[in-house]
Protein backbone atom coordinates (compact mmCIF):
# COMPACT_ATOMS: atom_id res chain seq x y z
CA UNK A 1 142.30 49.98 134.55
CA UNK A 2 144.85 48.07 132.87
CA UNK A 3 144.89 43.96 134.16
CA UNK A 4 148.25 42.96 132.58
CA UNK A 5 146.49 39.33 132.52
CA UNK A 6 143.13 37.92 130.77
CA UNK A 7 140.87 36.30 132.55
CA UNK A 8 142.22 37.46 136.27
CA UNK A 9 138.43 39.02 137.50
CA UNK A 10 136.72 35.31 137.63
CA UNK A 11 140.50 34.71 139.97
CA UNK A 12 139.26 37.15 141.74
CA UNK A 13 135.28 36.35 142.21
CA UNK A 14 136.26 32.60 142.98
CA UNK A 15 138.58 33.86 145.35
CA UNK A 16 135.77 36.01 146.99
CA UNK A 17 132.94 33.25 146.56
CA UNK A 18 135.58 30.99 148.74
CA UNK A 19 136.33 33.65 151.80
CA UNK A 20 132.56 34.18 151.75
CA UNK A 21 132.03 29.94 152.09
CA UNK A 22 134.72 30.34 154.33
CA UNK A 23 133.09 32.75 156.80
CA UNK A 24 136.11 34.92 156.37
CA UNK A 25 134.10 37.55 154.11
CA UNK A 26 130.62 38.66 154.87
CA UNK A 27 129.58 42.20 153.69
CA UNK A 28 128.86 42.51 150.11
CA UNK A 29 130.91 45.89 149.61
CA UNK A 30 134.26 43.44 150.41
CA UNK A 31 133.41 40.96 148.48
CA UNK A 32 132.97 43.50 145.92
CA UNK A 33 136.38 44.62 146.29
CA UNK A 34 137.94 41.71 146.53
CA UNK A 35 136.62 40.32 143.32
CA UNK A 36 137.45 43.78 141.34
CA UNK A 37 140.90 43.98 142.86
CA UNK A 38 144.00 42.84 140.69
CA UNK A 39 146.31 41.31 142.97
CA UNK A 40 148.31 39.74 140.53
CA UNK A 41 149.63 43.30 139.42
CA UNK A 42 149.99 44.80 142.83
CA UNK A 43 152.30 41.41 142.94
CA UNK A 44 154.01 40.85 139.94
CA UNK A 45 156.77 38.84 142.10
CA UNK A 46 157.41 36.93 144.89
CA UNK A 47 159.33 34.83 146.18
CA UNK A 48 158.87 30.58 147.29
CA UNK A 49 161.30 28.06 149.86
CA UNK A 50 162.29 24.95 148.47
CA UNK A 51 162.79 22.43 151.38
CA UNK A 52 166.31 22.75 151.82
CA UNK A 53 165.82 26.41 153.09
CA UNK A 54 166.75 28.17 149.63
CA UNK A 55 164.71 31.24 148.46
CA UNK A 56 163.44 31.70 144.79
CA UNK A 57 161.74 34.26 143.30
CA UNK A 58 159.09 33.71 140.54
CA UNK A 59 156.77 35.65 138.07
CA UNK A 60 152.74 35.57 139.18
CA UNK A 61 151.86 36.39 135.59
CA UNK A 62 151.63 32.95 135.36
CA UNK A 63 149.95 31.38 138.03
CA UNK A 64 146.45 33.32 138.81
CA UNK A 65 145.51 30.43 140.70
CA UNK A 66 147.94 30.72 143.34
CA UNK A 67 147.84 34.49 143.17
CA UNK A 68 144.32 34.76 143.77
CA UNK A 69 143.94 32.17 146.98
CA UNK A 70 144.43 32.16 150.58
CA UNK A 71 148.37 31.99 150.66
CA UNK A 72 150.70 34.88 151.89
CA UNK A 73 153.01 35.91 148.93
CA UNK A 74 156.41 36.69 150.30
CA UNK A 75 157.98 39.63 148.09
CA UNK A 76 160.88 41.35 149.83
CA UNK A 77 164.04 39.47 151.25
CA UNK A 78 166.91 40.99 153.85
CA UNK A 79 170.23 41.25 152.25
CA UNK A 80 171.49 37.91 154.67
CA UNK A 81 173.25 36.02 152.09
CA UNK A 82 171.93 32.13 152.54
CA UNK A 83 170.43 33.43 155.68
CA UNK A 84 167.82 35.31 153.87
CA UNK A 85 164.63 36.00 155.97
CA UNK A 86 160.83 37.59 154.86
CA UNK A 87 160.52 40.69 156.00
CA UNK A 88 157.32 42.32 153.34
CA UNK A 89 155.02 40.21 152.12
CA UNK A 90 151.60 40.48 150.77
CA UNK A 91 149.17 38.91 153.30
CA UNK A 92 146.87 35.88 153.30
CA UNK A 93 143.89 37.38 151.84
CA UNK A 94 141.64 35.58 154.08
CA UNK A 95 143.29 37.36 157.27
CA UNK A 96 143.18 40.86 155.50
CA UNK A 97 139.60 40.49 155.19
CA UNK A 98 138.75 39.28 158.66
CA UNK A 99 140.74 42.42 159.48
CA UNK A 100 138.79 44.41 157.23
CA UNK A 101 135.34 43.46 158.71
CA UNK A 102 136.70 43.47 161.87
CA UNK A 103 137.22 47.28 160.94
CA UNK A 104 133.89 47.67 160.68
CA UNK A 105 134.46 50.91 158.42
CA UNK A 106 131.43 53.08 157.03
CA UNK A 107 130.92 54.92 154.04
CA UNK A 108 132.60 58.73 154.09
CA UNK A 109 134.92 57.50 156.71
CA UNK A 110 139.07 58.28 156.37
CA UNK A 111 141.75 54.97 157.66
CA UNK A 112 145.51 55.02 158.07
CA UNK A 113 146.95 51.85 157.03
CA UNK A 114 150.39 51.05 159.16
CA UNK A 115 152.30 49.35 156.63
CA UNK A 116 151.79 49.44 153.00
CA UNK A 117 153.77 46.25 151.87
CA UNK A 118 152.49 45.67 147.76
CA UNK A 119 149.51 48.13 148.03
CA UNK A 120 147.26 45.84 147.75
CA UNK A 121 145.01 45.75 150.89
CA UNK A 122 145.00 49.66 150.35
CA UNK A 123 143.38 48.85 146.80
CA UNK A 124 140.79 46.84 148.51
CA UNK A 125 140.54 50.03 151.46
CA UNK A 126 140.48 52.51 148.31
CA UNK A 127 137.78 50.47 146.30
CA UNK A 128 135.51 50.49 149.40
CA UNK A 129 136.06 53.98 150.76
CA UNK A 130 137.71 56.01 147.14
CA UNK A 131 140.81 57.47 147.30
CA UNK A 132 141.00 60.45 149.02
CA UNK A 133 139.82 58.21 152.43
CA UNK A 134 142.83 55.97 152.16
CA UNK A 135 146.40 56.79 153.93
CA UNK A 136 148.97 54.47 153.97
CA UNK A 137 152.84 54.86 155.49
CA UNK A 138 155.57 52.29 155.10
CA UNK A 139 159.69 53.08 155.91
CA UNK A 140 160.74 52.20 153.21
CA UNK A 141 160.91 54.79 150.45
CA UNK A 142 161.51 52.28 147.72
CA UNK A 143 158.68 49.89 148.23
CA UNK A 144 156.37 53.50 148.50
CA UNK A 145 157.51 53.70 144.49
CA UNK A 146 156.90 50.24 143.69
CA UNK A 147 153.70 50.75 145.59
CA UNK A 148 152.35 53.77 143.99
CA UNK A 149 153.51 52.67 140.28
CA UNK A 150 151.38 49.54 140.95
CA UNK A 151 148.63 51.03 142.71
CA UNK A 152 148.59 53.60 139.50
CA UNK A 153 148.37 51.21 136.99
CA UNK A 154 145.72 49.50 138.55
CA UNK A 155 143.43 52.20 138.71
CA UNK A 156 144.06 53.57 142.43
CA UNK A 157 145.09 56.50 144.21
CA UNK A 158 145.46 56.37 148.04
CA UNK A 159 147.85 58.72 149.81
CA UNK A 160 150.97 57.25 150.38
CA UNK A 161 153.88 58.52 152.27
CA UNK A 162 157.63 56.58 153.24
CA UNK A 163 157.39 57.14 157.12
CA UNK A 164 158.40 55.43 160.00
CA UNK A 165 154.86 53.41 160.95
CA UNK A 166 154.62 54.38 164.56
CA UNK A 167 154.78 57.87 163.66
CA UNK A 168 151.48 57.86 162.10
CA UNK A 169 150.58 59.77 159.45
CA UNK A 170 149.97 63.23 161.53
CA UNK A 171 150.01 65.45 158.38
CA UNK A 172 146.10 64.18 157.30
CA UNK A 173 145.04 63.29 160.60
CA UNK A 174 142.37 62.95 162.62
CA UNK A 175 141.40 59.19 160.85
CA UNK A 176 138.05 57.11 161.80
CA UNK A 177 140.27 54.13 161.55
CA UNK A 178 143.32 52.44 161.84
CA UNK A 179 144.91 49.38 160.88
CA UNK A 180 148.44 48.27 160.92
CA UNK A 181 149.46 45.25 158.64
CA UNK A 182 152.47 44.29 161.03
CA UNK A 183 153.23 43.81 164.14
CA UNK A 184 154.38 45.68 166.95
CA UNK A 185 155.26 45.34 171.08
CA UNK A 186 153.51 48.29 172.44
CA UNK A 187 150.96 50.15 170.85
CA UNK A 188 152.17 53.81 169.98
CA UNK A 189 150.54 56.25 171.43
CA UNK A 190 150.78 58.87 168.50
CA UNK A 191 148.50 56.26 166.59
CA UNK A 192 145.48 57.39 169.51
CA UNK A 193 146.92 61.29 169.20
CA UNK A 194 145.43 60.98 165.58
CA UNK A 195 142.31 59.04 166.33
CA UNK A 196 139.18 60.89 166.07
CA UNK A 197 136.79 60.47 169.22
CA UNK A 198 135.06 57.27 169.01
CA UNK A 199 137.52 55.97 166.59
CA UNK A 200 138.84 52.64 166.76
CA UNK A 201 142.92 50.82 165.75
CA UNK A 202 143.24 47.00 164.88
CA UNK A 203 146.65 45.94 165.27
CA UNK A 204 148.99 42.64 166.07
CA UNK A 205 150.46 43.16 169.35
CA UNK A 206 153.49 40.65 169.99
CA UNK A 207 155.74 40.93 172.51
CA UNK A 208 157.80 38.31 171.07
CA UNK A 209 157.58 36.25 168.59
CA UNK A 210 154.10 34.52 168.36
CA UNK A 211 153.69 36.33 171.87
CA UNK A 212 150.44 37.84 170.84
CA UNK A 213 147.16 38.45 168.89
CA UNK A 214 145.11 40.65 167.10
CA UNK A 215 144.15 43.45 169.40
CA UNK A 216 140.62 45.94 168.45
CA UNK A 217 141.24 49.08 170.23
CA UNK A 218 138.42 52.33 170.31
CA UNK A 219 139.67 55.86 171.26
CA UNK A 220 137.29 56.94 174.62
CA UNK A 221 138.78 59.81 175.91
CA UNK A 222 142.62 59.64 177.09
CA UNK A 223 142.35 55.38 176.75
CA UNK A 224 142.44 53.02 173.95
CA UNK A 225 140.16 49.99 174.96
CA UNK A 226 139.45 46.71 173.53
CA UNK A 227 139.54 43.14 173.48
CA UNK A 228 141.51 40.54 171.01
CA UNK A 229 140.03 38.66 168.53
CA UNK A 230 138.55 35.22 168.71
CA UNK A 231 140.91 33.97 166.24
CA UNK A 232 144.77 34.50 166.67
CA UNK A 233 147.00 36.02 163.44
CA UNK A 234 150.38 36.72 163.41
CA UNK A 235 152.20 39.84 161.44
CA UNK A 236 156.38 40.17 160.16
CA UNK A 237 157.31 43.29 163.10
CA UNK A 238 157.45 46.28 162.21
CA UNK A 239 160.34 48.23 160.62
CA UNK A 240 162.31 51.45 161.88
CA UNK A 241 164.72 53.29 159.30
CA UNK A 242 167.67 53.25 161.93
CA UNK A 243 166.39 49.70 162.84
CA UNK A 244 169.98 47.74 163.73
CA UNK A 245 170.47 44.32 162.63
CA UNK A 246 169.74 41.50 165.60
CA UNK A 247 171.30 38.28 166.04
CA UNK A 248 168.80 35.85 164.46
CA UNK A 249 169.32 33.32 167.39
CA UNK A 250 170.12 33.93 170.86
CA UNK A 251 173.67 32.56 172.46
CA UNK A 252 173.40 29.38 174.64
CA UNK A 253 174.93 29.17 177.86
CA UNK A 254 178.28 27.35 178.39
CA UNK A 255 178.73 24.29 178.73
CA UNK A 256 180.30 24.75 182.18
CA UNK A 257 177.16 25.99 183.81
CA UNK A 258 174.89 23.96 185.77
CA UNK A 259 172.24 22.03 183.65
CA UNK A 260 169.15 21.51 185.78
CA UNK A 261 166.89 18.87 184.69
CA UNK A 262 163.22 18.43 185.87
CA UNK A 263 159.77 16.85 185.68
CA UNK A 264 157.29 19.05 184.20
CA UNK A 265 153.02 17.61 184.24
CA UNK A 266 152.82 18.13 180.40
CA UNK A 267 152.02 21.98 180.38
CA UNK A 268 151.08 22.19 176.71
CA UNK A 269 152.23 25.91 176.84
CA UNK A 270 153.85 25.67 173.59
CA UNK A 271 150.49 25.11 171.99
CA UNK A 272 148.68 27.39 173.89
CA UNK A 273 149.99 30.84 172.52
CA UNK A 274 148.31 32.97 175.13
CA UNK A 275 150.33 31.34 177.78
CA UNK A 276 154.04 32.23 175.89
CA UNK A 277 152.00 35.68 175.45
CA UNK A 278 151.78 36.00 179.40
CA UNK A 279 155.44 34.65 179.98
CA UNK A 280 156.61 37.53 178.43
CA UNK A 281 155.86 39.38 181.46
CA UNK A 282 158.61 37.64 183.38
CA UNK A 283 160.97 37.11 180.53
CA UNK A 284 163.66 39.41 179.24
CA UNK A 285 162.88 41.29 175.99
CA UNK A 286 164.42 39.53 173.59
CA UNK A 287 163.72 36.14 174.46
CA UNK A 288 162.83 33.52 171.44
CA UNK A 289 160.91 29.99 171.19
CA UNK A 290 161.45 27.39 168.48
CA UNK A 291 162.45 24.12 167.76
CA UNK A 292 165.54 21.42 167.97
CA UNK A 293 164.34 18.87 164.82
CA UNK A 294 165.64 15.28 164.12
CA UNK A 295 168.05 15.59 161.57
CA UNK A 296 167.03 12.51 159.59
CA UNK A 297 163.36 12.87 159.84
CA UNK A 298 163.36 16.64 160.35
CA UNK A 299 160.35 16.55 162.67
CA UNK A 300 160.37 18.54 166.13
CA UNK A 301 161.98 16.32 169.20
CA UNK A 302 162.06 19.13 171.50
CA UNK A 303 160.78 22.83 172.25
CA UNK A 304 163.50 25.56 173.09
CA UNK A 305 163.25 28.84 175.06
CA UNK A 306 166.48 31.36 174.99
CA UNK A 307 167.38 34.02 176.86
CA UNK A 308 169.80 37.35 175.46
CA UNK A 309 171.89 36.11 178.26
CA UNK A 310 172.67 33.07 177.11
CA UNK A 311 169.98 31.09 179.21
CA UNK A 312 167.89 28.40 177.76
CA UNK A 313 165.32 25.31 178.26
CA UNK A 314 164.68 22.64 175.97
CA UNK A 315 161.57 20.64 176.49
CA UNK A 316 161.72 17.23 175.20
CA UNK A 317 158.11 16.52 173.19
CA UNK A 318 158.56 12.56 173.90
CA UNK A 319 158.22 13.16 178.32
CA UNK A 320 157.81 16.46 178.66
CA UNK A 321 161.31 16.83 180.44
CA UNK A 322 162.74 20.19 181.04
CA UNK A 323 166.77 21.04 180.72
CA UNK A 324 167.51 24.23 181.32
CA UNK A 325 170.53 26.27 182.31
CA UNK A 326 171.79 29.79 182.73
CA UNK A 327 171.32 32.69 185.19
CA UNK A 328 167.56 33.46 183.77
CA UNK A 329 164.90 31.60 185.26
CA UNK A 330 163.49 30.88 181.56
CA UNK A 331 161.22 27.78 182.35
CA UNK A 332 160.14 28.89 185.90
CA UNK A 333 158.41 32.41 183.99
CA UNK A 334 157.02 29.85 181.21
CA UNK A 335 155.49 27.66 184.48
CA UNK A 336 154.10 31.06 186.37
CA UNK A 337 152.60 32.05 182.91
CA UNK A 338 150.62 28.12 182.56
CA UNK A 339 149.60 28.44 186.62
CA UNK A 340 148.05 32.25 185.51
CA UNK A 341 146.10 31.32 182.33
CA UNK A 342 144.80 28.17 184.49
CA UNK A 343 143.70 30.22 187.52
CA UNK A 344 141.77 32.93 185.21
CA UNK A 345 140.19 29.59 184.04
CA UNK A 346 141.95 28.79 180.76
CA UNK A 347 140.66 31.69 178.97
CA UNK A 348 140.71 31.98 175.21
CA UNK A 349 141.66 35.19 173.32
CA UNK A 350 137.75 36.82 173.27
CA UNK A 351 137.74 37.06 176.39
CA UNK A 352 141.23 39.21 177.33
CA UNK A 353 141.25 42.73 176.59
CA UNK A 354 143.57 45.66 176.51
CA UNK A 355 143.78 49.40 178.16
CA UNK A 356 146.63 51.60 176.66
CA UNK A 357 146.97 54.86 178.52
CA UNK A 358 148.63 58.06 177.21
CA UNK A 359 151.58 57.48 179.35
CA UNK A 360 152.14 54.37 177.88
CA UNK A 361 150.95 51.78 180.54
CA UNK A 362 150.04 48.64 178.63
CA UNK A 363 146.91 46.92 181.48
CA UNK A 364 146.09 42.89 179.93
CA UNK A 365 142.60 42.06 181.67
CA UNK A 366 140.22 39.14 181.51
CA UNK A 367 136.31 40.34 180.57
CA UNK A 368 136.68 43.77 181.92
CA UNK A 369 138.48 46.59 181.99
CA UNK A 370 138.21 47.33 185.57
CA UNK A 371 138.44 42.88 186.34
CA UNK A 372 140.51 41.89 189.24
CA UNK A 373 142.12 39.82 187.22
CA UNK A 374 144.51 41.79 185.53
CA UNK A 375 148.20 41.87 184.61
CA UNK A 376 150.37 45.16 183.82
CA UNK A 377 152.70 44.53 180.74
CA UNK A 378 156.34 45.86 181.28
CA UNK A 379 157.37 48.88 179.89
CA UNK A 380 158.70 48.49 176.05
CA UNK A 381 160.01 50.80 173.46
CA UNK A 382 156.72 51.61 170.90
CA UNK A 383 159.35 52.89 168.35
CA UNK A 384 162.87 52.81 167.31
């Protein structure tokens, strides 16, 4: 194995020594892999945001110590001009190992990996399980080359194939696991299709974004079953090859419409993400959250919710007053989600859980599969 770098494997042990102090890390086989894995030429680039909002990229030859700690490395840009926006990075290592024990793979047993970004958590999957265990798709053909040089020269040889991720990978299947490192809105059905019996899928479902969590899934028959994780995570969407561009920011209504302002009792939805994650079952796809700042102290002065259609609210952070206007009912599904999540008694992420059926009915339930307190999540495109 070539390391391109002296000194990177005690990087890489101090980086393991700190997820295992951290509770992130606690089988001995990861931290194995983690301290015998050379990030640092899986990532030879990536690329930092100065406070004005401008993008840089920079060599990681350089700085081991920021390579090999708990920090997402961005490494691929969209062509947007000034308007560029992350869409691969490599991920917080911390997270990918969480993942990884969440996995809770044994020796002999074969994973699909949805989204192959810099290679590098298949180098960790690869390490653990050998090569010929390890499957890994991304769309886009180039980053597969970069991928596979990198993966090469560092000593591993997963299969890796440019396809679209909720495909699958049916060409190797069945698989014992499998893990997608981005998110999606429905869980694709193919992914159970190639799912041995008894076999399990860990991936972010968002409806939106930050609309969402980590969801543990095991095949039982015609269902995929499971619950969310304990602590939330958040994945860049997944990619399509005839994905279209989107408009990076929803239109406001005009001016002309009627602005309805009201009183709201300090629903703290926006820091409660399981509560935006239920609003999306009244909201319009599409719809996005974020922030109005002060211009001179660049902190947040209010929360804003738009609509496709050009509806919004705005939520000031100093009262807690609502302004809202358009057709769409935006803060009234926002409300209905706070009054659910309080009535199931304010439950955190452990205890909600998922059903996926083969016709693609997506069934949210609190504790139990078959709970009376349920909700049925409207019907989204898995793909394309």
């Amino acid at each position: 194995m070539s390391t391109g770098e002296t000194g990177w494997t005690s990087h890489a042990e101090r980086l393991a020594d700190l997820l295992r102090q951290r509770g992130d890390l606690l089988s001995p086989e990861w931290h194995r892999a983690v301290s015998a894995v050379p990030r640092h030429l899986l990532v030879p680039t990536a690329f930092e945001q100065s406070g004005t909002g401008e993008w840089t990229e920079f060599a990681t030859a350089g700085s081991l110590e920021r390579v090999y700690s708990p920090e997402t490395l961005i490494t691929v840009l969209s062509d947007g001009g000034p308007h560029r926006t992350p869409i691969s990075s490599s991920t917080k290592p911390d997270l990918m190992v969480r993942m990884l024990e969440t996995l809770d793979v044994r020796d002999g047993q074969r994973v699909l990996e949805i989204g192959t970004g810099t290679g590098y958590n298949a180098a960790l999957l690869a390490y653990r399980l050998g090569d010929d265990n390890v499957f890994s798709v991304d769309v886009g053909a180039d980053l597969i080359e970069l991928a596979q040089a990198r993966l090469s020269a560092a000593g591993f040889f997963p299969t890796l194939r440019a396809s679209d991720g909720a495909d699958g990978l049916p060409e190797f299947a069945p698989y014992d696991r499998i893990i997608a490192t981005c998110s999606v809105p429905a869980v694709p059905w193919a992914w159970a299709d190639q799912l041995a019996e008894g076999g399990t899928v860990l991936v972010d479902l968002k409806r939106a974004i930050s609309a969402g969590n980590l969801v543990h899934l095991r095949r039982t028959g015609d269902r995929l079953a499971g619950r969310f994780t304990a602590r939330w995570a958040a994945f860049m969407a997944m990619r399509h090859a005839e994905a279209t561009p989107q408009a990076s920011q929803a239109a406001r209504a005009s001016g002309d419409e009627q602005v309805r302002a009201t009183a709201t009792p300090g629903k703290p939805w926006n820091d409660v993400p399981i509560v935006w994650f239920l609003a999306q079952l009244r909201l319009p796809p599409g719809t996005t959250f974020g922030y109005d700042l002060d211009p001179d102290t660049l902190h947040p002065t209010f929360t804003t919710v738009s609509a496709p259609d050009g509806s919004w609210a705005r939520v000031n952070l100093a009262d807690s007053t609502v302004t809202e206007a358009g057709e769409t009912g935006v803060w009234e599904a926002v409300e209905w989600a706070h009054d659910q999540w309080s009535a199931a008694g304010k439950p955190k992420w452990e205890r909600l859980g998922l059903t996926v059926s083969p016709n693609g009915t997506h069934r949210l339930w609190l504790d139990q599969p078959d709970s009376s307190t349920h909700w049925d999540l409207p019907d989204v495109p898995a793909a394309r």
